[in-house]
Protein backbone atom coordinates (compact mmCIF):
# COMPACT_ATOMS: atom_id res chain seq x y z
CA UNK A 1 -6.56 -18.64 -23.54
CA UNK A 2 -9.87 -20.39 -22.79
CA UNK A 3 -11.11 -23.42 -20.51
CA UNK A 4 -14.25 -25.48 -20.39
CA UNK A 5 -12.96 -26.42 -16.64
CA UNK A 6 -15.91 -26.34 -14.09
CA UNK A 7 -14.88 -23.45 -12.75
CA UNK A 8 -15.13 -21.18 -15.45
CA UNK A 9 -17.94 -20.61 -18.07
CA UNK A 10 -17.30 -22.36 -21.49
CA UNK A 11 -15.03 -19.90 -23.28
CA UNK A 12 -14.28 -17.54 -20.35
CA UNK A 13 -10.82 -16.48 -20.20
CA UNK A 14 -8.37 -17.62 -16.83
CA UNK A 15 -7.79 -13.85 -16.92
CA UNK A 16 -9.23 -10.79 -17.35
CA UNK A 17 -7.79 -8.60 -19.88
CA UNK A 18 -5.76 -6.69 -17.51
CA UNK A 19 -4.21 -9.86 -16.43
CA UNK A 20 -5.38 -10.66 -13.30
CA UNK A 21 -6.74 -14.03 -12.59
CA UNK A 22 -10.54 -14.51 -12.23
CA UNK A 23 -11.12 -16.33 -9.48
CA UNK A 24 -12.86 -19.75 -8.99
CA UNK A 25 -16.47 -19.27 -9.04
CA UNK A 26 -17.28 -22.76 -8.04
CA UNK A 27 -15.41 -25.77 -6.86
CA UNK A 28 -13.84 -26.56 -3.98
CA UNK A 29 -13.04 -24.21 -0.73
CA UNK A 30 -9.35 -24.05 -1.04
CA UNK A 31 -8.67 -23.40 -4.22
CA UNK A 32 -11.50 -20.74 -4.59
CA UNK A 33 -9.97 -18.97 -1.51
CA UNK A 34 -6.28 -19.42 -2.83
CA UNK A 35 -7.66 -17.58 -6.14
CA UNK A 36 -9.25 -14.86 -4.12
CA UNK A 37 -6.08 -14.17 -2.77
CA UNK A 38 -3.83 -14.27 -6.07
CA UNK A 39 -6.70 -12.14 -7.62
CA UNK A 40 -6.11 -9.35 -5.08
CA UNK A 41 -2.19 -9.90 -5.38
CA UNK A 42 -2.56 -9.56 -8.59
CA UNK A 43 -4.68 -6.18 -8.31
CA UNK A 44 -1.85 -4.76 -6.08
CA UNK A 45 0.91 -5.42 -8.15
CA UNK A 46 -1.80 -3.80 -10.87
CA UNK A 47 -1.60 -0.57 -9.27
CA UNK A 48 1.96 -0.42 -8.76
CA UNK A 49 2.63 -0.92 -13.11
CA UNK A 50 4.30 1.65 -14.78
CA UNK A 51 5.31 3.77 -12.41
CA UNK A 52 8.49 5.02 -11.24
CA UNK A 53 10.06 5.49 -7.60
CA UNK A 54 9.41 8.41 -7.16
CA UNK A 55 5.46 7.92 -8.29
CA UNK A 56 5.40 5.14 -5.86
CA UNK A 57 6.22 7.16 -2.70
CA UNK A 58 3.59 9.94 -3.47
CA UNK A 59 1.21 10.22 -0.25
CA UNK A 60 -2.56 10.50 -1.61
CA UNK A 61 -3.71 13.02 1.37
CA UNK A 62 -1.38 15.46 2.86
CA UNK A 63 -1.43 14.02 6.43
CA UNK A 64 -0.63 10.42 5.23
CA UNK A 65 2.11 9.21 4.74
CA UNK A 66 0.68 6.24 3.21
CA UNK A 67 2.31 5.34 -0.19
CA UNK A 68 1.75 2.56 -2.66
CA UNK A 69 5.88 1.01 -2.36
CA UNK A 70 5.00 1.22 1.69
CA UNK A 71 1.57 -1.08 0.95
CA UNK A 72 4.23 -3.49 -1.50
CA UNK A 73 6.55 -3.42 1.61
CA UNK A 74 3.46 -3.80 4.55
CA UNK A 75 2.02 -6.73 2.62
CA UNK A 76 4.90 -8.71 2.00
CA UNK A 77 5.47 -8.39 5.55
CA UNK A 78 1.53 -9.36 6.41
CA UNK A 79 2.67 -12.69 4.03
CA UNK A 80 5.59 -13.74 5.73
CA UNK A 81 3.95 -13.11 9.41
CA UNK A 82 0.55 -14.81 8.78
CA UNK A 83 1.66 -17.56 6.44
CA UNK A 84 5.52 -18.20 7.37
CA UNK A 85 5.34 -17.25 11.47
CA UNK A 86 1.91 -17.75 12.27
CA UNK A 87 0.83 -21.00 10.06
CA UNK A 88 4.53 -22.63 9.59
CA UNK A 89 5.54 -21.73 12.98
CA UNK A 90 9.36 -20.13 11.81
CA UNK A 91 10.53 -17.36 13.74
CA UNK A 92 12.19 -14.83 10.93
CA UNK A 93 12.99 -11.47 10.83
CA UNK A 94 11.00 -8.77 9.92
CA UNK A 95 11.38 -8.51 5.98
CA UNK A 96 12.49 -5.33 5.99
CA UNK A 97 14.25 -5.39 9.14
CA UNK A 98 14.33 -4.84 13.14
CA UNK A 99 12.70 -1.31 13.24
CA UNK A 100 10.33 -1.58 10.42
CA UNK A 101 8.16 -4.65 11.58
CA UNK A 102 4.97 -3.08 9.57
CA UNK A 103 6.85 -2.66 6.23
CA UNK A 104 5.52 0.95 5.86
CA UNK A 105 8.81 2.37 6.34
CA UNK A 106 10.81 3.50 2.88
CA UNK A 107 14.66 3.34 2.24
CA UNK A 108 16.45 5.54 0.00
CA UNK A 109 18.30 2.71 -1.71
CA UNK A 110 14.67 0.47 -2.47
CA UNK A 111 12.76 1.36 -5.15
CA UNK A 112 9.25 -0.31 -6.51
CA UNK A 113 11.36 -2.88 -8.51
CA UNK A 114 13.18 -4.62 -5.28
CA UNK A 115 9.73 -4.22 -3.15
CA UNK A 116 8.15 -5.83 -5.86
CA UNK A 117 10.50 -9.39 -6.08
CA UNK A 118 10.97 -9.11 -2.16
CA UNK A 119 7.13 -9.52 -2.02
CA UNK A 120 6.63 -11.99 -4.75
CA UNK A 121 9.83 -13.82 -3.02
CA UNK A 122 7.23 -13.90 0.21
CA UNK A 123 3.90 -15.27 -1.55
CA UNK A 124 6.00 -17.75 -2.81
CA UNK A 125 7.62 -18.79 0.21
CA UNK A 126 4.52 -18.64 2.04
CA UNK A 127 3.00 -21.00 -0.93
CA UNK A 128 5.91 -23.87 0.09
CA UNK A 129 4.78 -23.61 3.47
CA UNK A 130 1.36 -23.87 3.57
CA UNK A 131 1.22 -26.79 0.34
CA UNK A 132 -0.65 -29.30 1.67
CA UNK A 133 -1.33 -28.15 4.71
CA UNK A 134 -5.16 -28.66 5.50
CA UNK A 135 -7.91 -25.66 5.83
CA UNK A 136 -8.30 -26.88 9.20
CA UNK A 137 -4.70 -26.67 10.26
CA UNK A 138 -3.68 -24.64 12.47
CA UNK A 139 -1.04 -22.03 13.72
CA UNK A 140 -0.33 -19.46 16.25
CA UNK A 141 -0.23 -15.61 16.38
CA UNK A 142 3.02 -14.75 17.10
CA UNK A 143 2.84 -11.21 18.80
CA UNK A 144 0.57 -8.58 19.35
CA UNK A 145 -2.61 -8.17 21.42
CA UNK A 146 -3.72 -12.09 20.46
CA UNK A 147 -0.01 -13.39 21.23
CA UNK A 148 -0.92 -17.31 21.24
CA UNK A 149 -3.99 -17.42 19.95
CA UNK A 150 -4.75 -20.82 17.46
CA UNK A 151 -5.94 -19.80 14.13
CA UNK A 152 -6.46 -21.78 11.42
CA UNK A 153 -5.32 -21.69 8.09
CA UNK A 154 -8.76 -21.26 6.35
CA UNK A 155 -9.21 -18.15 8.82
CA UNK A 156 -6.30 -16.78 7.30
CA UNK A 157 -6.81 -17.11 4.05
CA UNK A 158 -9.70 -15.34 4.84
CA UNK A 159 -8.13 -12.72 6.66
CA UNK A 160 -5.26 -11.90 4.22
CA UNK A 161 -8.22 -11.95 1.13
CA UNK A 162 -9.88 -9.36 3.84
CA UNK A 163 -6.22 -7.42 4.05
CA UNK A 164 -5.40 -7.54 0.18
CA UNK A 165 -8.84 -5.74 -0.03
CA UNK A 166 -8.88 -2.95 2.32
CA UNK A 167 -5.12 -2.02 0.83
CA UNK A 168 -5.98 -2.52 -2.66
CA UNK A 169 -8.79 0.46 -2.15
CA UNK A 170 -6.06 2.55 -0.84
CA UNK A 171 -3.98 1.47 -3.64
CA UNK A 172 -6.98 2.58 -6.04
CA UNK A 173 -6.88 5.83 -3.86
CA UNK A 174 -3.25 6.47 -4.42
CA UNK A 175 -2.96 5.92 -7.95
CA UNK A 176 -5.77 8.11 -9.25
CA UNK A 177 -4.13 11.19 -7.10
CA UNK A 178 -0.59 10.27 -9.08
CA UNK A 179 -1.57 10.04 -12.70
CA UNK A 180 -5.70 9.87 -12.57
CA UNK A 181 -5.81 6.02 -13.54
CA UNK A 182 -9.23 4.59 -12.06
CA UNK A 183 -10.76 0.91 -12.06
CA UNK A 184 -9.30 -2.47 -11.40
């Protein structure tokens, strides 16, 4: 599929062949930063294809534990804090419950296909609450060292692009040491 839309170059796919989205490279604020974000969603959920469960919980280095289902489970719980507690102001449960507020934490009984819709269940709830919210709107950190602090929803936006990021190069890291795929 093509677009002449002013974001894109005449004839430029809305994706690149791997599927992700390209993000805006022009327009306004909002919607480039929105697409910044689904890009690196997108990228995770990349890294995750065609593998099993048992691919999924494969540590890269020998002294981490890190695994790519634990970065599925840690960043659907970075959506529902930053964009459901901090921005919409709820007060919800950990997504993976009391004990596991970081999401790293694996279960037995959830594989890579229930992480997966758990998170995309989050990014779409934290969609609903954040529509029409302005970039200027604010929220407050609900716990931690900055307990209170304002922030403001362009700052994170920014901030979950900037998490989406640092985990998708630990995704990268990950997958090559489980069956040598590279890029993306």
């Amino acid at each position: 599929m093509t677009t002449d839309t002013p974001h894109a170059l005449p004839g430029t796919p809305h994706t690149l062949p791997d599927g992700r989205p390209i993000p805006l490279m022009s327009g306004d604020e909002r919607p480039m930063l929105e697409s910044w974000l689904d890009f690196h969603r997108a990228t995770l959920e990349l890294k995750c294809a065609g593998l099993d469960d048992t691919q999924v919980r494969t540590a890269a280095a020998g002294a981490s534990e890190l695994t790519l289902l634990g970065l599925v489970q840690h960043l659907a719980e970075c959506e529902r804090n930053w964009f459901q507690r901090a921005v919409g102001g709820l007060e919800v449960p950990p997504v993976f419950g009391a004990g596991n507020e970081s999401g790293y934490r694996l279960e037995d009984e959830r594989g890579i296909h229930e992480a997966l819709a758990v998170w995309r269940r989050e990014v779409a709830r934290g969609r609903e609450v954040c529509a029409g919210l302005p970039l200027e709107g604010t929220g407050r950190i609900g716990d931690g060292p900055l307990v209170g602090v304002e922030v403001s929803l362009r700052w994170v936006l920014l901030h979950m692009i900037e998490e989406y990021a640092r985990h998708n190069g630990h995704a990268d890291i990950l997958r090559e040491s489980i069956d040598g795929a590279t890029g993306a």
